[in-house]
N, C-alpha and C. Protein backbone atom coordinates (compact mmCIF):
# COMPACT_ATOMS: atom_id res chain seq x y z
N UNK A 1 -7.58 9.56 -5.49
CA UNK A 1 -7.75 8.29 -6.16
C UNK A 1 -8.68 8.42 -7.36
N UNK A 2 -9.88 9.26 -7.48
CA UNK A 2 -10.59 9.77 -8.20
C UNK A 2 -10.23 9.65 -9.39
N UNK A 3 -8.75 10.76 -9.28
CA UNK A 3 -8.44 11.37 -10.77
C UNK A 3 -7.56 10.29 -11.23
N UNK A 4 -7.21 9.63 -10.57
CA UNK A 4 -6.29 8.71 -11.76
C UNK A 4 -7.38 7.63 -12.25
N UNK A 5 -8.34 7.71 -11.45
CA UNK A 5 -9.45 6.48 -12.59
C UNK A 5 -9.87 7.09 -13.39
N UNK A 6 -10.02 8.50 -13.20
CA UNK A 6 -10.45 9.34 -14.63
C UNK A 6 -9.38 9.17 -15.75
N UNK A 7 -8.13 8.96 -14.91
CA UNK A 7 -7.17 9.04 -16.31
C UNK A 7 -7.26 7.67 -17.07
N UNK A 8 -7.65 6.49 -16.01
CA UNK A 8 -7.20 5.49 -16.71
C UNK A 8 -8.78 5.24 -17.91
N UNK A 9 -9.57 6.09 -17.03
CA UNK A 9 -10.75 5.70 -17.91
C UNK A 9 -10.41 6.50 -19.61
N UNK A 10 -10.05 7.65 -19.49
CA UNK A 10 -9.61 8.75 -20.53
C UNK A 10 -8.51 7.60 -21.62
N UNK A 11 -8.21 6.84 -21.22
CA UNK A 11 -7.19 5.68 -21.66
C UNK A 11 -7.79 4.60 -21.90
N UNK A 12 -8.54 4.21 -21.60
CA UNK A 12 -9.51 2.99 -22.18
C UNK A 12 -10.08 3.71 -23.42
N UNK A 13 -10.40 5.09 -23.27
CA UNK A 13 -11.54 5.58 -24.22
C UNK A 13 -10.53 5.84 -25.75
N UNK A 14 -9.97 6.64 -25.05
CA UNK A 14 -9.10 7.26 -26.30
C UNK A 14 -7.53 6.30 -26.87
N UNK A 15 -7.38 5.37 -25.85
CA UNK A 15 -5.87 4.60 -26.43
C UNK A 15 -6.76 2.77 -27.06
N UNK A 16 -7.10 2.26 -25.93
CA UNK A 16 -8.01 1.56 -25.99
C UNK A 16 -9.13 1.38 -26.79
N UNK A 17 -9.62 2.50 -27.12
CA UNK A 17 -10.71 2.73 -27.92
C UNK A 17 -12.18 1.72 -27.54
N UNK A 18 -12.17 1.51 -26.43
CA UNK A 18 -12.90 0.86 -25.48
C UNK A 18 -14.97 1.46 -25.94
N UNK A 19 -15.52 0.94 -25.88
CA UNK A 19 -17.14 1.07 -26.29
C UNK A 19 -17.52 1.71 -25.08
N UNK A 20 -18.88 2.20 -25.38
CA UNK A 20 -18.84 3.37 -23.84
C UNK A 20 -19.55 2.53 -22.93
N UNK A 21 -20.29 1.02 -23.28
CA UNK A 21 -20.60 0.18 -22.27
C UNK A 21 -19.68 -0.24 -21.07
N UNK A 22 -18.59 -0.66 -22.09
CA UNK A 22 -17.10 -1.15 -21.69
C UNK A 22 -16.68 -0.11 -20.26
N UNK A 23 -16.86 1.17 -21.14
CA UNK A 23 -16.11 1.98 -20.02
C UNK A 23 -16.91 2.42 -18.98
N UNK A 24 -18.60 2.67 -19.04
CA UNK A 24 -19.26 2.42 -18.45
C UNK A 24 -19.14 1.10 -17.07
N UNK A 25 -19.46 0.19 -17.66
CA UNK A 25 -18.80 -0.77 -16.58
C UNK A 25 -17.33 -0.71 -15.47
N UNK A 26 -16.50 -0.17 -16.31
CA UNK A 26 -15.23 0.00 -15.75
C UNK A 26 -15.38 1.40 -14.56
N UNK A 27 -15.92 2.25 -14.91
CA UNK A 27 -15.96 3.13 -13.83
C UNK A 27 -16.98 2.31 -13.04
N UNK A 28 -17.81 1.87 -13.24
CA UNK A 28 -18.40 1.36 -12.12
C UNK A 28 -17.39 0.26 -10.64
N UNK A 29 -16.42 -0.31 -12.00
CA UNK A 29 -15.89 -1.11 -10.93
C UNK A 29 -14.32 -0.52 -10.67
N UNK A 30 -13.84 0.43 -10.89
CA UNK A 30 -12.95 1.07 -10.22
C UNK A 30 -13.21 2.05 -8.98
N UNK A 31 -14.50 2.61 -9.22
CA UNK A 31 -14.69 3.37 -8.58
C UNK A 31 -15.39 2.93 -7.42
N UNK A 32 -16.04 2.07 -7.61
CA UNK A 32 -16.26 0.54 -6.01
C UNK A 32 -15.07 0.24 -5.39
N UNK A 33 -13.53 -0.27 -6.21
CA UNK A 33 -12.67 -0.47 -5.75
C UNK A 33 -11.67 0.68 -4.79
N UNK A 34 -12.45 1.80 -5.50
CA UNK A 34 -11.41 2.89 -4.69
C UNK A 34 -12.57 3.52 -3.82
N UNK A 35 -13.67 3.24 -3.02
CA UNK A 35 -14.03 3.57 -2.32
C UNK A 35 -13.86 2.90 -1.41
N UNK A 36 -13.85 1.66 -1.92
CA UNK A 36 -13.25 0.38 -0.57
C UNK A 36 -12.24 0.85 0.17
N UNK A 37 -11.21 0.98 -0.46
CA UNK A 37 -10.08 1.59 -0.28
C UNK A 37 -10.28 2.85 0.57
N UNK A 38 -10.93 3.52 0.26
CA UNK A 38 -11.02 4.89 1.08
C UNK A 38 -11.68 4.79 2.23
N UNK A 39 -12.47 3.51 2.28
CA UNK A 39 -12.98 3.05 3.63
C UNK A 39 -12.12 2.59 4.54
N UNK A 40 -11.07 1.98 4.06
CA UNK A 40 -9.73 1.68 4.56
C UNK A 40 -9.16 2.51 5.41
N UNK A 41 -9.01 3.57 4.57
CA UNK A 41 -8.51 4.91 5.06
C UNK A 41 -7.15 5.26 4.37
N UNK A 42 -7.27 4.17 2.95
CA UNK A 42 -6.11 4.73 1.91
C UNK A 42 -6.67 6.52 1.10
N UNK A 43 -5.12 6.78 0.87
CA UNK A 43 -5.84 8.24 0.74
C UNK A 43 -5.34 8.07 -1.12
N UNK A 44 -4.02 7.05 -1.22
CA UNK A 44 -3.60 7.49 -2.72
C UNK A 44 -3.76 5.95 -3.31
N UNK A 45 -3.50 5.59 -4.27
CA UNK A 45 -3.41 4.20 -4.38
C UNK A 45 -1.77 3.74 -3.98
N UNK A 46 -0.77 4.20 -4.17
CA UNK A 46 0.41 4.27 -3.77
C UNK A 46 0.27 3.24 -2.59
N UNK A 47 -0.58 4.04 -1.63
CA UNK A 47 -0.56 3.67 -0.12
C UNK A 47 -1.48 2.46 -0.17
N UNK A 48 -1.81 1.49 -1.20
CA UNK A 48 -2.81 0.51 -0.81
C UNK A 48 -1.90 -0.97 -0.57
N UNK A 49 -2.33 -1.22 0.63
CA UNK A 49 -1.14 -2.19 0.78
C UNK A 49 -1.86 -3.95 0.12
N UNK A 50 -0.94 -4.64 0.08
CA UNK A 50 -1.19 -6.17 -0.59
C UNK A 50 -2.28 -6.39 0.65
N UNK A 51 -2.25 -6.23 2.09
CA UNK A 51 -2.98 -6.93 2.47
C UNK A 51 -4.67 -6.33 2.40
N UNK A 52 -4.57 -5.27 1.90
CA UNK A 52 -6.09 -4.62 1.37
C UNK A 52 -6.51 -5.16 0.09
N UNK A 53 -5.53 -5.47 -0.77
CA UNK A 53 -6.17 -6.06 -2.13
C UNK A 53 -6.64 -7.00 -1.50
N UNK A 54 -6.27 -8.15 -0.59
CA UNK A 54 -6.66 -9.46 -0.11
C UNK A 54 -7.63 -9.19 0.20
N UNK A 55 -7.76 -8.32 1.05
CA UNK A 55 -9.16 -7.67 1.80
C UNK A 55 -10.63 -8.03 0.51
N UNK A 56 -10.01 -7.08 -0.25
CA UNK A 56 -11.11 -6.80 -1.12
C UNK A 56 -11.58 -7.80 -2.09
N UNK A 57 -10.41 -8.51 -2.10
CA UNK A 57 -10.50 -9.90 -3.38
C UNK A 57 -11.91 -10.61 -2.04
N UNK A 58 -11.01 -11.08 -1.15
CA UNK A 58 -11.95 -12.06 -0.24
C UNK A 58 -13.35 -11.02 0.05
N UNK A 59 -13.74 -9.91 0.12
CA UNK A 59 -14.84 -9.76 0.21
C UNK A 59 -15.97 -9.67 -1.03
N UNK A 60 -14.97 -9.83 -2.25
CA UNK A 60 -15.59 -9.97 -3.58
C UNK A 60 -16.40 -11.20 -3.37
N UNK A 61 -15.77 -12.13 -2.86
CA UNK A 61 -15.64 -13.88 -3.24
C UNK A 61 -16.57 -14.09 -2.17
N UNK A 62 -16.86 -13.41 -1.30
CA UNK A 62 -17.96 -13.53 -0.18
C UNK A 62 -19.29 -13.53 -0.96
N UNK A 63 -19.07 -12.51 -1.78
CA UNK A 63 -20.57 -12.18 -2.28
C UNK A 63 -20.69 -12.57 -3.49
N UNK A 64 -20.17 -13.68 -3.87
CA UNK A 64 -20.14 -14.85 -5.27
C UNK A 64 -19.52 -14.29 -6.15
N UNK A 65 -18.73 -13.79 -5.88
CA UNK A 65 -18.18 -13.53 -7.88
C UNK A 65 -17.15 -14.19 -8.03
N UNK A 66 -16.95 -14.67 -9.57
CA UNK A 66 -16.39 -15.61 -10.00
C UNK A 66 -15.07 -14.83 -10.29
N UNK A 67 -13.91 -15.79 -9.98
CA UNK A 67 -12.56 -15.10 -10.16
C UNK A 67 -12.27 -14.32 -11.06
N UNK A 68 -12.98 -14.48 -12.63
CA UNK A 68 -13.17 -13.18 -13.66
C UNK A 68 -13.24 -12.13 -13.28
N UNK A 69 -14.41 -12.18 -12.89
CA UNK A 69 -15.53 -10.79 -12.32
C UNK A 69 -14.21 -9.96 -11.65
N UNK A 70 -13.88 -10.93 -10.71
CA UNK A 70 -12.65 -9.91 -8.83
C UNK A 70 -11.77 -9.55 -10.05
N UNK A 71 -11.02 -10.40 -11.04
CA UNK A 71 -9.81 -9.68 -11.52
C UNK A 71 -10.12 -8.35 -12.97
N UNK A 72 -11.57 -8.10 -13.41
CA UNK A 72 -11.91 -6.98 -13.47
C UNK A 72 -12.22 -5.85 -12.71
N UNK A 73 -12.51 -5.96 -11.65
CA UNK A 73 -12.52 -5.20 -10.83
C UNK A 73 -11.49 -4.55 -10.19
N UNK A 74 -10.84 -5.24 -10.53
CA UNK A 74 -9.26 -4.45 -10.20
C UNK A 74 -8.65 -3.72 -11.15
C-alpha cells in the first residue's frame, strides 16, 4: 500500500505540481489512511472493501472532523 502512495505522491509533485506543504500534508493523510487499513488486515488497496471506507469515514467523524477534512483524507 506504501508504494502506490509514493506514486500518487510522485504525481501530486511532478503532474500536479503540488507545494511541498501540500504534499507534506497529503502523505500525512494517506499514510494514516493506509495504516488504518492495514489494521484491518487489508494487505493491497484493491482488497479495501466499501464497508472499511465507512469504517474509517465514521471514525474520522468521531473525532470531529468536518466532512472536508474525511474527504481529504481519502
Amino acid at each position: 500500500m506504501m508504494e502506490e502512495v509514493g506514486l500518487f505522491l510522485n504525481y501530486l509533485a511532478l503532474e500536479k505540481n503540488l507545494r511541498e506543504k501540500s504534499i507534506i500534508a497529503y502523505r500525512h493523510d494517506t499514510e494514516q489512511l493506509a495504516q488504518f487499513m492495514k489494521q484491518l488486515g487489508f494487505k493491497r488497496w484493491s482488497e479495501v472493501s466499501r464497508s472499511a471506507v465507512v469504517e474509517y469515514v465514521a471514525t474520522q467523524s468521531q473525532l470531529g472532523l468536518a466532512p472536508s477534512s474525511i474527504a481529504r483524507r481519502m
